[in-house]
C-alpha atoms as a PDB file:
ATOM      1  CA  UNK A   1      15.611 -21.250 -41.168  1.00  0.00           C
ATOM      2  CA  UNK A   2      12.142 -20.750 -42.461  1.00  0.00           C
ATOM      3  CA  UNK A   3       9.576 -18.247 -41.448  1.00  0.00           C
ATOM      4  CA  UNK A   4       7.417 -20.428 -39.520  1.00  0.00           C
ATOM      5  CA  UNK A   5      10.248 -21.497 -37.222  1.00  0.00           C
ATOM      6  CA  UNK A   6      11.165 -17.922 -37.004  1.00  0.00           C
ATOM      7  CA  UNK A   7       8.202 -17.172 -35.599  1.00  0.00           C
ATOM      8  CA  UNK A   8       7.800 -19.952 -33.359  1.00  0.00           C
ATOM      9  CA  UNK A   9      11.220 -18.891 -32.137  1.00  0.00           C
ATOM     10  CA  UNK A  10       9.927 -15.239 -31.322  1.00  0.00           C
ATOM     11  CA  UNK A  11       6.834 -16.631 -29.801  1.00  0.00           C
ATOM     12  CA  UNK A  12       8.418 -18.558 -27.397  1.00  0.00           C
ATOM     13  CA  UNK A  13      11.145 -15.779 -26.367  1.00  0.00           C
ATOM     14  CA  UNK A  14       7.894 -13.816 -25.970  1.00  0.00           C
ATOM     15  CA  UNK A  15       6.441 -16.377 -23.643  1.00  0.00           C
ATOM     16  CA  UNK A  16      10.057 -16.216 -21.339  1.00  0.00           C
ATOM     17  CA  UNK A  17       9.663 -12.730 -21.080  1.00  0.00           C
ATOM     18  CA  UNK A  18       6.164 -13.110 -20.091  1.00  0.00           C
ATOM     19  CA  UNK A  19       7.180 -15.295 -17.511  1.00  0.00           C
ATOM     20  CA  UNK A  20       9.755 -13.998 -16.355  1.00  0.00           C
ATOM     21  CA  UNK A  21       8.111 -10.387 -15.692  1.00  0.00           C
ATOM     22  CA  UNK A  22       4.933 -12.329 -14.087  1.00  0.00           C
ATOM     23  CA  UNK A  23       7.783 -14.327 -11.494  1.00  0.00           C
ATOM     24  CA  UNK A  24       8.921 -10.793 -11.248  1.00  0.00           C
ATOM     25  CA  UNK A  25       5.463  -9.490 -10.346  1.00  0.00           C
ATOM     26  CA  UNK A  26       4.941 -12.224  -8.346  1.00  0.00           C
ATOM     27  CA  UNK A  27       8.004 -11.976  -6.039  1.00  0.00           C
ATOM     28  CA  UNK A  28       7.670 -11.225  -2.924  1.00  0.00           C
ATOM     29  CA  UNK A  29       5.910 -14.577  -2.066  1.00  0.00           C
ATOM     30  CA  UNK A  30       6.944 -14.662   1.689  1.00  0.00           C
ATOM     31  CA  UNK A  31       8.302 -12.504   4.298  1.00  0.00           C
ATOM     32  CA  UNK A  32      11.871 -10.898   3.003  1.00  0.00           C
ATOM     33  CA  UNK A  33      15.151 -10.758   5.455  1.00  0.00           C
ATOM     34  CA  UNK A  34      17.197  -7.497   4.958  1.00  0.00           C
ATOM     35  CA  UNK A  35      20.912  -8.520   6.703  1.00  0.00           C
ATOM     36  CA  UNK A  36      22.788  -5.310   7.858  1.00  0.00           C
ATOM     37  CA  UNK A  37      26.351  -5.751   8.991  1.00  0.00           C
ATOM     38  CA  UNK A  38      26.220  -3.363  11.786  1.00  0.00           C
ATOM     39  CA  UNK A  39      24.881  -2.593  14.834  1.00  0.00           C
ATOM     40  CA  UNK A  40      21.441  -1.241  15.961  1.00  0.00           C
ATOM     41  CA  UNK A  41      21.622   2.606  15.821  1.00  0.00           C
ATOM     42  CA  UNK A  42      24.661   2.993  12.579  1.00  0.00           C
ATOM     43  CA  UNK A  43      23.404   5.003   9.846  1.00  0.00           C
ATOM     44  CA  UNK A  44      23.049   1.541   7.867  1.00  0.00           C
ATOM     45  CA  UNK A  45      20.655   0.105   9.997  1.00  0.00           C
ATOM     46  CA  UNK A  46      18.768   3.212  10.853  1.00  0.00           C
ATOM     47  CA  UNK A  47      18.696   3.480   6.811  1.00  0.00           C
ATOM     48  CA  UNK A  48      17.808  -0.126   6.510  1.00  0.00           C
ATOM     49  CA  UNK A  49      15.106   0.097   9.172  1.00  0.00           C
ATOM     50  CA  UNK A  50      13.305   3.044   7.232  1.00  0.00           C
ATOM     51  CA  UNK A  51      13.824   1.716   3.556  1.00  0.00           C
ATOM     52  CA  UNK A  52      12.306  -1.917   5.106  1.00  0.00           C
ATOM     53  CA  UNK A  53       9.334  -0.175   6.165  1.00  0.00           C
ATOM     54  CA  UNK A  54       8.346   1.160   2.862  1.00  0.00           C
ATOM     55  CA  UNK A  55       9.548  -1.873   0.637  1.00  0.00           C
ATOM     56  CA  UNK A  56       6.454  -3.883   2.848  1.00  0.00           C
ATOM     57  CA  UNK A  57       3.863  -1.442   1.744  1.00  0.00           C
ATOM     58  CA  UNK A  58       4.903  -1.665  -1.635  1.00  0.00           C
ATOM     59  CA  UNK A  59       5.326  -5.769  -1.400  1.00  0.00           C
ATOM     60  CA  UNK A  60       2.508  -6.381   1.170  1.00  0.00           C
ATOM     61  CA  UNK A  61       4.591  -8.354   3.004  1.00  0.00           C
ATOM     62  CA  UNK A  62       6.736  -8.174   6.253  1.00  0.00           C
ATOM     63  CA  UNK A  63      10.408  -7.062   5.580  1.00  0.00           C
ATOM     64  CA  UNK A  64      12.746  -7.912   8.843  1.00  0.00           C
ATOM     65  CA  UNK A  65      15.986  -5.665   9.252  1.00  0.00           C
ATOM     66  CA  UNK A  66      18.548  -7.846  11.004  1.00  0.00           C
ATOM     67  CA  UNK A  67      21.644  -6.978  12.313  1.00  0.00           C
ATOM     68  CA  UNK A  68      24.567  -9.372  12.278  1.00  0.00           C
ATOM     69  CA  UNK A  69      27.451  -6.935  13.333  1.00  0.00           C
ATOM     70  CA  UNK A  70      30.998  -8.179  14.128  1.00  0.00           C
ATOM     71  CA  UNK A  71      34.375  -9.563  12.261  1.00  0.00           C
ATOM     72  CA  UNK A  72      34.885  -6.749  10.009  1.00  0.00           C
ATOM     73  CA  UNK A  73      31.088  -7.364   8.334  1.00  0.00           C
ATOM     74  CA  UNK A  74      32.272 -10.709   7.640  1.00  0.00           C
ATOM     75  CA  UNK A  75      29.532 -12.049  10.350  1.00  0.00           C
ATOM     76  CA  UNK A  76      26.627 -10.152   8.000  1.00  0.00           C
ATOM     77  CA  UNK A  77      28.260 -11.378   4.798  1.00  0.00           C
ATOM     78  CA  UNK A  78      28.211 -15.139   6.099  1.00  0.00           C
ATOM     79  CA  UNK A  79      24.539 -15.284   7.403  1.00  0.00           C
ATOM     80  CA  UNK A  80      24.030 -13.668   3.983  1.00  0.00           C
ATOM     81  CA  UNK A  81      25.338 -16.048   1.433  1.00  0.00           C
ATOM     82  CA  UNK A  82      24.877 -18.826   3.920  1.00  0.00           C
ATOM     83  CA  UNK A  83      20.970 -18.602   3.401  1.00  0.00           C
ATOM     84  CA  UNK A  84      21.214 -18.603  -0.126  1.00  0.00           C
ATOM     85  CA  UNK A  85      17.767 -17.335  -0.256  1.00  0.00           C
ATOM     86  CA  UNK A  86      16.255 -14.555  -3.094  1.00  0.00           C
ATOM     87  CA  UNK A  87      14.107 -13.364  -0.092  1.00  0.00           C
ATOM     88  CA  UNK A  88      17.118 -12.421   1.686  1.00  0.00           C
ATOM     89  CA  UNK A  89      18.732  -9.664   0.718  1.00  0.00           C
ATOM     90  CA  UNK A  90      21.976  -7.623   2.109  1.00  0.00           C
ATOM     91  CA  UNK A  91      22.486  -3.385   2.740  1.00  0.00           C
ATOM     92  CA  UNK A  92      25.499  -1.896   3.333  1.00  0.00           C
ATOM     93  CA  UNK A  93      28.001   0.007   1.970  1.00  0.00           C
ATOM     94  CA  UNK A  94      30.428  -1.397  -0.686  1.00  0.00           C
ATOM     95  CA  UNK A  95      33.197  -0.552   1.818  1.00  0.00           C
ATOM     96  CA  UNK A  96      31.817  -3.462   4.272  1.00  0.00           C
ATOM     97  CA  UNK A  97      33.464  -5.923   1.619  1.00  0.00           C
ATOM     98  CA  UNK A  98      35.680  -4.138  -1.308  1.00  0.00           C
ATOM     99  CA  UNK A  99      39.199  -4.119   1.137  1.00  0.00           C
ATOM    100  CA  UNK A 100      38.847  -7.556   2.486  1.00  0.00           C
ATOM    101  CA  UNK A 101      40.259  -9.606  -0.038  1.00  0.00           C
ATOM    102  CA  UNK A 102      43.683  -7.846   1.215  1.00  0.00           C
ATOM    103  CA  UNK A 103      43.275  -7.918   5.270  1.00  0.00           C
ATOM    104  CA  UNK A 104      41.778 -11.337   5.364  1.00  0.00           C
ATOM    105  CA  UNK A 105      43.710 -14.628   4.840  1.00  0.00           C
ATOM    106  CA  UNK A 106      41.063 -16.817   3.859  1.00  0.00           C
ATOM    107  CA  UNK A 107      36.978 -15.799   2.582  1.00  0.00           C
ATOM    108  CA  UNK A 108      34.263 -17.529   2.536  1.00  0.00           C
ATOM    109  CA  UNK A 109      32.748 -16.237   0.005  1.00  0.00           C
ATOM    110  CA  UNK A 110      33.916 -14.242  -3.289  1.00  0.00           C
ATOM    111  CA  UNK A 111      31.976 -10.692  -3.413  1.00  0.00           C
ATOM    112  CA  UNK A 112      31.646 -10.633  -7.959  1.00  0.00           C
ATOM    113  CA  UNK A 113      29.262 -13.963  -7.402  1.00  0.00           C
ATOM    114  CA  UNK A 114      28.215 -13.703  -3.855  1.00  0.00           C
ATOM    115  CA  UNK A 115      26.698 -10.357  -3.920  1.00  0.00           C
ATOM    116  CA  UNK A 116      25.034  -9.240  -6.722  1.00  0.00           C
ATOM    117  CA  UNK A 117      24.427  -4.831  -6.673  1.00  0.00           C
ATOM    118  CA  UNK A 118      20.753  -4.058  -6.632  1.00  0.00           C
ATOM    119  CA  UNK A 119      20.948  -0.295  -6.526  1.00  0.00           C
ATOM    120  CA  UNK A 120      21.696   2.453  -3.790  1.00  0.00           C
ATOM    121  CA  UNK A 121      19.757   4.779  -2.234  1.00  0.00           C
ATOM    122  CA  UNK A 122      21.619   7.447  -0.014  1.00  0.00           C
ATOM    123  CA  UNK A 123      25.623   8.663   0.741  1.00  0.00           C
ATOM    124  CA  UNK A 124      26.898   8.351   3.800  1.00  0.00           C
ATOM    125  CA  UNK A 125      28.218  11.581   5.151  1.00  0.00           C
ATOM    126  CA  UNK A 126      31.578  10.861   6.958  1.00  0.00           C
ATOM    127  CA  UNK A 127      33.920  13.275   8.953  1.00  0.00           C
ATOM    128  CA  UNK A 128      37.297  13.451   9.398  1.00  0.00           C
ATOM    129  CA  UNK A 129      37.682  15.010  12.575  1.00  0.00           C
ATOM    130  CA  UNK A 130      40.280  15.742  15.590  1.00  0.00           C
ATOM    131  CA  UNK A 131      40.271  16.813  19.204  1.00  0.00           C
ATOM    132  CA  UNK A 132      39.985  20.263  19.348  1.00  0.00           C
ATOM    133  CA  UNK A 133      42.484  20.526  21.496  1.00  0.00           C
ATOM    134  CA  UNK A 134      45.331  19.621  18.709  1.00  0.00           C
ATOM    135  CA  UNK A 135      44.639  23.525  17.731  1.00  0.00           C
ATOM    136  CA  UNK A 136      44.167  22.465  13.762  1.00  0.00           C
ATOM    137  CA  UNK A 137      41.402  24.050  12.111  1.00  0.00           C
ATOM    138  CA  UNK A 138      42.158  23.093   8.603  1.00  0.00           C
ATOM    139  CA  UNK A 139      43.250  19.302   7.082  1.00  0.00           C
ATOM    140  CA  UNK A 140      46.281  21.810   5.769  1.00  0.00           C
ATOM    141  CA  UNK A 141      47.583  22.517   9.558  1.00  0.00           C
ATOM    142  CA  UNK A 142      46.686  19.226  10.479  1.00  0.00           C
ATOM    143  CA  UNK A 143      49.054  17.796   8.154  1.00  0.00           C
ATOM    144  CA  UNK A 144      51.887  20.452   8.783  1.00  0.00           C
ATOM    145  CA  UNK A 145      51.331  19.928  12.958  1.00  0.00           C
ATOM    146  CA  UNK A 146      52.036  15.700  11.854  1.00  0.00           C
ATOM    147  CA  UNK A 147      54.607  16.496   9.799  1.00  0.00           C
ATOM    148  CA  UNK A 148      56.274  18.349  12.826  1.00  0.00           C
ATOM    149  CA  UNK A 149      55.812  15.984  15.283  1.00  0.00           C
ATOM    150  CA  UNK A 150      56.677  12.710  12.940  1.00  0.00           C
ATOM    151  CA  UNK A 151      55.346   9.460  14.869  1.00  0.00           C
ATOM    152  CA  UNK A 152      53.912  11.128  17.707  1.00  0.00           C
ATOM    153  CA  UNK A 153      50.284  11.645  16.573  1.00  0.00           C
ATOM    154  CA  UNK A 154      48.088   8.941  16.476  1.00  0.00           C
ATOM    155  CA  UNK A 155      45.061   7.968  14.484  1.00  0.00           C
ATOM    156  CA  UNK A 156      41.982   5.760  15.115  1.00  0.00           C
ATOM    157  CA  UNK A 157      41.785   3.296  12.292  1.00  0.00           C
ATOM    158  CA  UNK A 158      38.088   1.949  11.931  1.00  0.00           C
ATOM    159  CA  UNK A 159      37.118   0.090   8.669  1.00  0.00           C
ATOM    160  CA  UNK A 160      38.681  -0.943   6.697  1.00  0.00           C
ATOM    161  CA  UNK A 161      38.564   0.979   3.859  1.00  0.00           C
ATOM    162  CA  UNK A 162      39.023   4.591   6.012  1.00  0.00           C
ATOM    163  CA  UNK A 163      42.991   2.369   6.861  1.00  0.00           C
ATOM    164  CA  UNK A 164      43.485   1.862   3.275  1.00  0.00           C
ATOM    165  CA  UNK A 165      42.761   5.607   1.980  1.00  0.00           C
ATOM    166  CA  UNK A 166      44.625   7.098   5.525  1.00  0.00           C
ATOM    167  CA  UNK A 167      47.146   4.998   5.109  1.00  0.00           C
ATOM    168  CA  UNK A 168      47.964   5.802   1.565  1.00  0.00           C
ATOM    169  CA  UNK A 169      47.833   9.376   2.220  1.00  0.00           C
ATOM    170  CA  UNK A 170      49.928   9.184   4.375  1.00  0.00           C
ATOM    171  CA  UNK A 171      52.736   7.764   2.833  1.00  0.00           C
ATOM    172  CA  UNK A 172      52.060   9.501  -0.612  1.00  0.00           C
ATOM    173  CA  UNK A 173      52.168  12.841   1.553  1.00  0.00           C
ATOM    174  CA  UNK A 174      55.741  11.177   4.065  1.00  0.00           C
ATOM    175  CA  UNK A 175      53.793  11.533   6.857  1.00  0.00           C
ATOM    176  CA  UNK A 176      54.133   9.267  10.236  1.00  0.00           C
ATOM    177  CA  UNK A 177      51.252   8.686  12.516  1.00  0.00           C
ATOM    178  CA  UNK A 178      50.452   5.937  15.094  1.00  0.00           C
ATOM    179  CA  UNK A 179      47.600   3.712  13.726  1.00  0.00           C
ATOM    180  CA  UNK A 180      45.111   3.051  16.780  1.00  0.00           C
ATOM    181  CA  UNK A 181      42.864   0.250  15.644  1.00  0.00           C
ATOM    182  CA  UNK A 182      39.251   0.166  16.636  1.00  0.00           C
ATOM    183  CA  UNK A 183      36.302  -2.535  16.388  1.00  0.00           C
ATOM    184  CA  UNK A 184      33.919   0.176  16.469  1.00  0.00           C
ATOM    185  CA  UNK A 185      33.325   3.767  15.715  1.00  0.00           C
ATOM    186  CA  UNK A 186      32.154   4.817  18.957  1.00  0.00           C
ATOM    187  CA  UNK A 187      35.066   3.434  21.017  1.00  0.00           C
ATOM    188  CA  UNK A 188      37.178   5.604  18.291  1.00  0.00           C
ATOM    189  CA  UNK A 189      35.130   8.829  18.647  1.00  0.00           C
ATOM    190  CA  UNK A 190      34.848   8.461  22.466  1.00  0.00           C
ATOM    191  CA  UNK A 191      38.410   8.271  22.356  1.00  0.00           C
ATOM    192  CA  UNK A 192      38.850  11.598  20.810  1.00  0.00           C
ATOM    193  CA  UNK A 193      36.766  13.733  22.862  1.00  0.00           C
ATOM    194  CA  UNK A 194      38.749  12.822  25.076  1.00  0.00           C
ATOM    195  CA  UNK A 195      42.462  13.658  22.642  1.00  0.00           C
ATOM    196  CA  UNK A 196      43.392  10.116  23.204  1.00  0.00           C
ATOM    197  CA  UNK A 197      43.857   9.806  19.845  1.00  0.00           C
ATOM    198  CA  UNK A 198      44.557  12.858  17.622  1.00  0.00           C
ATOM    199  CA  UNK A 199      42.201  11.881  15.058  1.00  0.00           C
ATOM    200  CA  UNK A 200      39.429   9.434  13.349  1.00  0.00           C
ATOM    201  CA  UNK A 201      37.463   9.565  10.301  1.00  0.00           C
ATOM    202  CA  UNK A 202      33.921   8.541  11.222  1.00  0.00           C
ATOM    203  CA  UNK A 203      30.084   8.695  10.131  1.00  0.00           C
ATOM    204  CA  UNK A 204      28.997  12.661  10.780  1.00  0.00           C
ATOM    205  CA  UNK A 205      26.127  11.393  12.619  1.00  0.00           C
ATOM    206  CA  UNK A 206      28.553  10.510  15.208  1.00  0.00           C
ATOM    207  CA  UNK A 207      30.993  13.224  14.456  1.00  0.00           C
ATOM    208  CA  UNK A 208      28.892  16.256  14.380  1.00  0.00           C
ATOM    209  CA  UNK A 209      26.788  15.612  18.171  1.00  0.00           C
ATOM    210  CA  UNK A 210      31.068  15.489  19.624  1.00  0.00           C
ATOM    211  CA  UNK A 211      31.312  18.590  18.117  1.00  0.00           C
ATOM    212  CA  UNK A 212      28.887  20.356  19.650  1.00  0.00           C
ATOM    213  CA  UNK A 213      29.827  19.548  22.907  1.00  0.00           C
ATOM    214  CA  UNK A 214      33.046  21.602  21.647  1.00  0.00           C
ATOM    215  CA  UNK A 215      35.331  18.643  22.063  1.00  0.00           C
ATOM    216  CA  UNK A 216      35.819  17.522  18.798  1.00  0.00           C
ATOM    217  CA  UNK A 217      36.751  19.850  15.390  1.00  0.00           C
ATOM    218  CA  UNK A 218      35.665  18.080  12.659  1.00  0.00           C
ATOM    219  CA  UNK A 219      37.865  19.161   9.515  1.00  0.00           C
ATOM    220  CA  UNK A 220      36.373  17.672   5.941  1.00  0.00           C
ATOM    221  CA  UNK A 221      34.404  15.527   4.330  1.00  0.00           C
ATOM    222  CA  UNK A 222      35.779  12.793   2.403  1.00  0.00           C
ATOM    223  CA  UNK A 223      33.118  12.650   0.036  1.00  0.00           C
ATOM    224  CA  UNK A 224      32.612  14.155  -3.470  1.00  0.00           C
ATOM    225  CA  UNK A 225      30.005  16.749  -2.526  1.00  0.00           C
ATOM    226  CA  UNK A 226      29.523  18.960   0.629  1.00  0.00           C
ATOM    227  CA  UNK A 227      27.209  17.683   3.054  1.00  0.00           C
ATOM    228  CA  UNK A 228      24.010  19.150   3.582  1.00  0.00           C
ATOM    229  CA  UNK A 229      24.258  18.749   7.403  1.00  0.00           C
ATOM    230  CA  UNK A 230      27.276  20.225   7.548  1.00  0.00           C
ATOM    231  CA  UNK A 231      27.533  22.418   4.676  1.00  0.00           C
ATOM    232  CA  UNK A 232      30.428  24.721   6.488  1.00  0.00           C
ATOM    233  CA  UNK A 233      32.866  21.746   6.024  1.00  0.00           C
ATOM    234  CA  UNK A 234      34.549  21.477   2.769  1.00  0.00           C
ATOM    235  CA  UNK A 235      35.333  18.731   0.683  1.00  0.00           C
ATOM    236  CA  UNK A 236      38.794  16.893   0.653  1.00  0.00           C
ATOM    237  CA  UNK A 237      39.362  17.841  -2.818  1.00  0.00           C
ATOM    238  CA  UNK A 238      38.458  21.417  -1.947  1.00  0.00           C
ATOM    239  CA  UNK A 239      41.068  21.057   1.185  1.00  0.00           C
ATOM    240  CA  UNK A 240      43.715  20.452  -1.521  1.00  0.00           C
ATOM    241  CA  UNK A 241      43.742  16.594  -0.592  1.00  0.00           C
ATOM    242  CA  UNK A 242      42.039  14.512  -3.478  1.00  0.00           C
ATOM    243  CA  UNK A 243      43.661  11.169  -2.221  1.00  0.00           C
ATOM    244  CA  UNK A 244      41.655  11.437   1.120  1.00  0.00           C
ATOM    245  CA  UNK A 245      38.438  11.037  -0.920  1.00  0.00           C
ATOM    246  CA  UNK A 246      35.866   8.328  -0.993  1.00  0.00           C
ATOM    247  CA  UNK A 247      31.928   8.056  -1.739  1.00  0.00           C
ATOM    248  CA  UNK A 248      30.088   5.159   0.460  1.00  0.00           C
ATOM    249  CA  UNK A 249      27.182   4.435  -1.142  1.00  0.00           C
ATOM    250  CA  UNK A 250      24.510   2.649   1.016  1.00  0.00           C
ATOM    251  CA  UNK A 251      22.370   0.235  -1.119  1.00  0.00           C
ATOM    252  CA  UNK A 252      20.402  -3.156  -1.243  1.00  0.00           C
ATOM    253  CA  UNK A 253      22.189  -6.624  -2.533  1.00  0.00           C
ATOM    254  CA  UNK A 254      20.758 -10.174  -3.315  1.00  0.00           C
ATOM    255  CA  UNK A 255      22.423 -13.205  -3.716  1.00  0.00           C
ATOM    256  CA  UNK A 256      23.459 -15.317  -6.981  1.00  0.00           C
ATOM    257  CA  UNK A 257      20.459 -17.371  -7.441  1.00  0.00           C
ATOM    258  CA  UNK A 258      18.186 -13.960  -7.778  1.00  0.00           C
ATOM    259  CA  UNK A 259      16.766 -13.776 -11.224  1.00  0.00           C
ATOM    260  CA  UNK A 260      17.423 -10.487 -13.225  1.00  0.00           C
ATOM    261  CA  UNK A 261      13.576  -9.858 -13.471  1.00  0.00           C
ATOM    262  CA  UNK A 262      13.418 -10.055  -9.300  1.00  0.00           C
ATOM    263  CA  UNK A 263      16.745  -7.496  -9.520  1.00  0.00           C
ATOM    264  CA  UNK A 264      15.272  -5.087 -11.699  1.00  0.00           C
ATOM    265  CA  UNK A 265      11.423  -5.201  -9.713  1.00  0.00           C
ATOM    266  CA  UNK A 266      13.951  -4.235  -6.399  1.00  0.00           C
ATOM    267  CA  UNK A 267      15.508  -1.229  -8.175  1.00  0.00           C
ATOM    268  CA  UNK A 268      12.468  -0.015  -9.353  1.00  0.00           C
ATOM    269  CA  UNK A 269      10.885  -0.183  -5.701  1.00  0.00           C
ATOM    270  CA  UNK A 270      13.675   1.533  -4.402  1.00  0.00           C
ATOM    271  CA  UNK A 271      13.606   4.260  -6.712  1.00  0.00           C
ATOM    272  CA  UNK A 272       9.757   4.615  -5.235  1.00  0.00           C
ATOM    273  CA  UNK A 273      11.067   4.672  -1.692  1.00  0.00           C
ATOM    274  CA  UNK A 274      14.100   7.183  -2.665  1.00  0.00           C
ATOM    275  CA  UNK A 275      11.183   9.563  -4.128  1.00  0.00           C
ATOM    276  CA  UNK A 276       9.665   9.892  -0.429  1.00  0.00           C
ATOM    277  CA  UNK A 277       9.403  13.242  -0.049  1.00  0.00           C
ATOM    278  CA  UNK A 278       9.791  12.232   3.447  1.00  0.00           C
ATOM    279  CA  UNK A 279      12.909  10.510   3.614  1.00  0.00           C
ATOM    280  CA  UNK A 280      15.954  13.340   3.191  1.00  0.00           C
ATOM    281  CA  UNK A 281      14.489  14.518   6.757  1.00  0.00           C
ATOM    282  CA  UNK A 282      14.013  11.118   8.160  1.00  0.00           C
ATOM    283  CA  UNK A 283      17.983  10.254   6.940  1.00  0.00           C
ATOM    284  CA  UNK A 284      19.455  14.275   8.141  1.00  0.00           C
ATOM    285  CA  UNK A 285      20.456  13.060  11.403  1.00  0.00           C
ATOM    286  CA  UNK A 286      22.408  10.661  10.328  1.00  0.00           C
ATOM    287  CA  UNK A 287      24.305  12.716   7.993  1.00  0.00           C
ATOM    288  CA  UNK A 288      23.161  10.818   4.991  1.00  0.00           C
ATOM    289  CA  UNK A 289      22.197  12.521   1.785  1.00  0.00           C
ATOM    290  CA  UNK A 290      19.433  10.707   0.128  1.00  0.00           C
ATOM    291  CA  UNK A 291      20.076   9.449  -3.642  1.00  0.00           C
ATOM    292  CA  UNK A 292      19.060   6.946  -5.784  1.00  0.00           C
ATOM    293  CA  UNK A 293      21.753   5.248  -8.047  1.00  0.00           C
ATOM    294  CA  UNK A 294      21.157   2.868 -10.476  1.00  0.00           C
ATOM    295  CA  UNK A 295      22.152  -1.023 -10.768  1.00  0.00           C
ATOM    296  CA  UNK A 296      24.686   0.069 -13.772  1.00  0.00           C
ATOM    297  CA  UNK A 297      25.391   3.567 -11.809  1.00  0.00           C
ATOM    298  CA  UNK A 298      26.251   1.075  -8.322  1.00  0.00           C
ATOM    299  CA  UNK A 299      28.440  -1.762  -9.988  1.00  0.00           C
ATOM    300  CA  UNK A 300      30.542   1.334 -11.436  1.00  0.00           C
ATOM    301  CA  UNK A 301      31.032   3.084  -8.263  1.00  0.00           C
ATOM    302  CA  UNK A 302      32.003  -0.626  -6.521  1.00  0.00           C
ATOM    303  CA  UNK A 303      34.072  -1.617  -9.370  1.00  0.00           C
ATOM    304  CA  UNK A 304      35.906   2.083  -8.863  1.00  0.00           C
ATOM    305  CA  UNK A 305      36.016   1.429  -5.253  1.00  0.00           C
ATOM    306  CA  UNK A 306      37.789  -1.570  -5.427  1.00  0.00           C
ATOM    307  CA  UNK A 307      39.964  -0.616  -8.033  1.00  0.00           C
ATOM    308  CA  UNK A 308      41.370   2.198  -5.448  1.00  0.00           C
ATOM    309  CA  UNK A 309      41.826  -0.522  -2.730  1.00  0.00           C
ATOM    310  CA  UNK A 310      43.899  -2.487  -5.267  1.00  0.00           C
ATOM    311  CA  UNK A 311      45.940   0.281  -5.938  1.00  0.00           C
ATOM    312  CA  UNK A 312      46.814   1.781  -2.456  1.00  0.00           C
ATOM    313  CA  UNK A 313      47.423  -2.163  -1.383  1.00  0.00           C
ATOM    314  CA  UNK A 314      49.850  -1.844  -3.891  1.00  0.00           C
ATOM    315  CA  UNK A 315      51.178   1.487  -2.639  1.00  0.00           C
ATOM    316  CA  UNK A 316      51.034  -0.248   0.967  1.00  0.00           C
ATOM    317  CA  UNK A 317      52.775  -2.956  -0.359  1.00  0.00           C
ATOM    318  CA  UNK A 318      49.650  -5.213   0.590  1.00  0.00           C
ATOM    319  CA  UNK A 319      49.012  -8.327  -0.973  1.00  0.00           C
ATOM    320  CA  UNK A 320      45.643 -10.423  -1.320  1.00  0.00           C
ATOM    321  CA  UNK A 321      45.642 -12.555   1.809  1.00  0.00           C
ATOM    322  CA  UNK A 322      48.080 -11.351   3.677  1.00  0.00           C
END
């Protein structure tokens, strides 16, 4: 190839990447949807609701939290792909979607094309907690008063990545509890202030106001670090129990169609927002700890994620679509 059509060559990549950073720049060119898979009041959509506010300063144009809760997020997911829309975008946790190829016959839509990782901006704090009637103080006499009493304790399952870890822990550990499932963690947490089930692993910001009232012990943290709104509780690694761990990860998804320009102008907004001096206040209550992660950084920690749910289905002897 001769110099002149070398040239012309890196001329006209030149002139893609000009467009394509202009369409970037240009983008948002109407109002933007932001679809949360929960209800009005989670930490997702109290997260969502705060994050929306500052991405419309920054785009100068409305940005409209809805909620679409129900079906195991599978509601959310739907109205998600279904508009197949760039200025509709999706935030949640990876744990909405990661388990359900193995606890859903039939999808809809397949998670690698459907939604595409943006970045994340905060971990969700979660407890795992008891009544504290049971008497444990520690996960380490919770799991000796279960192994004591095999089959007669009970446990609220929630989402469902919390039944895949519990699950698995408890059969790597021989363990027998009563699963208790639950469409919603406030049923689940109502339910064991008042020890009718014997334990639940739910968001602190509904964990830690139970506890107060002196009705609930909350135990651990399942996550990787200690939370700063409940720094006396230690982590499950630090309990001696590494298998009970998880990190949910709230962040922002778009669909297929979105360009990588339009991907990379989102990130960069959000790492404004997560800079908010503001915002690790605004996000305390709801036990959140506010962090930005990368795209790269939040298709590792999914592609980890779901790498753990294949291998305690395995363990559980679960199979996709069963």
């Amino acid at each position: 190839m001769n110099r002149r059509a070398l040239l012309g060559l890196s001329a006209g990549g030149l002139v893609v990447s000009q467009l394509g950073n202009a369409f970037a720049q240009a983008w948002p060119q109407r109002p933007v949807k932001v679809i949360v898979p929960l209800g009005p009041g989670s930490a997702a959509d109290i997260t969502a609701r705060i994050v929306a506010e500052r991405l419309a300063t920054i785009w100068h144009q409305p940005v409209v939290v809805e909620n679409r809760p129900g079906g195991d997020s599978l509601v959310g997911i739907s109205a998600f792909v279904g508009a197949h829309d760039d200025h509709v975008l999706f935030f949640a946790a990876s744990a909405a979607f990661t388990p359900h190829p193995f606890v859903h016959e039939q999808l809809s839509y397949d998670s690698k094309r459907d939604l595409v990782p943006i970045a994340g901006i905060s971990e969700v704090g979660v407890g795992i907690a008891v009544p504290e009637s049971l008497g444990c103080s520690s996960l380490k006499e919770l799991v000796s008063a279960v192994r004591s009493q095999p089959g007669k304790l009970n446990w609220g399952a929630i989402t469902s990545l919390d039944d895949f870890v519990f699950s698995g822990f408890l059969k790597s550990e021989g363990l027998i509890m009563s699963r208790v499932p639950y469409r919603d963690p406030v049923s689940a947490l109502n339910d064991l202030s008042e020890a009718r089930i014997d334990l639940a692993l739910a968001a602190l910001a509904l964990v830690l106001p139970r506890v107060q009232t002196g009705k609930v012990k909350a135990l651990a943290v399942p996550n990787p670090r200690r939370s700063t709104v409940a720094p006396e509780l230690p982590t499950v690694a630090e309990a001696g129990y590494p298998a009970l761990g998880y990190d949910p990860i709230l962040g922002l998804f778009g669909p297929s169609i979105m360009t990588s320009e339009v991907r990379q102008r989102i990130a960069a907004d959000l790492r404004t927002v997560a800079s908010d001096p503001d915002l690790p206040s605004r996000l305390a209550p709801t036990g959140q700890v506010v962090g930005f992660v990368p795209t790269d950084e939040f298709v590792a920690t999914i592609e980890a994620e779901s790498a753990k749910v294949t291998t305690l289905a395995k363990m559980l002897d679960i199979h996709p679509g069963q």
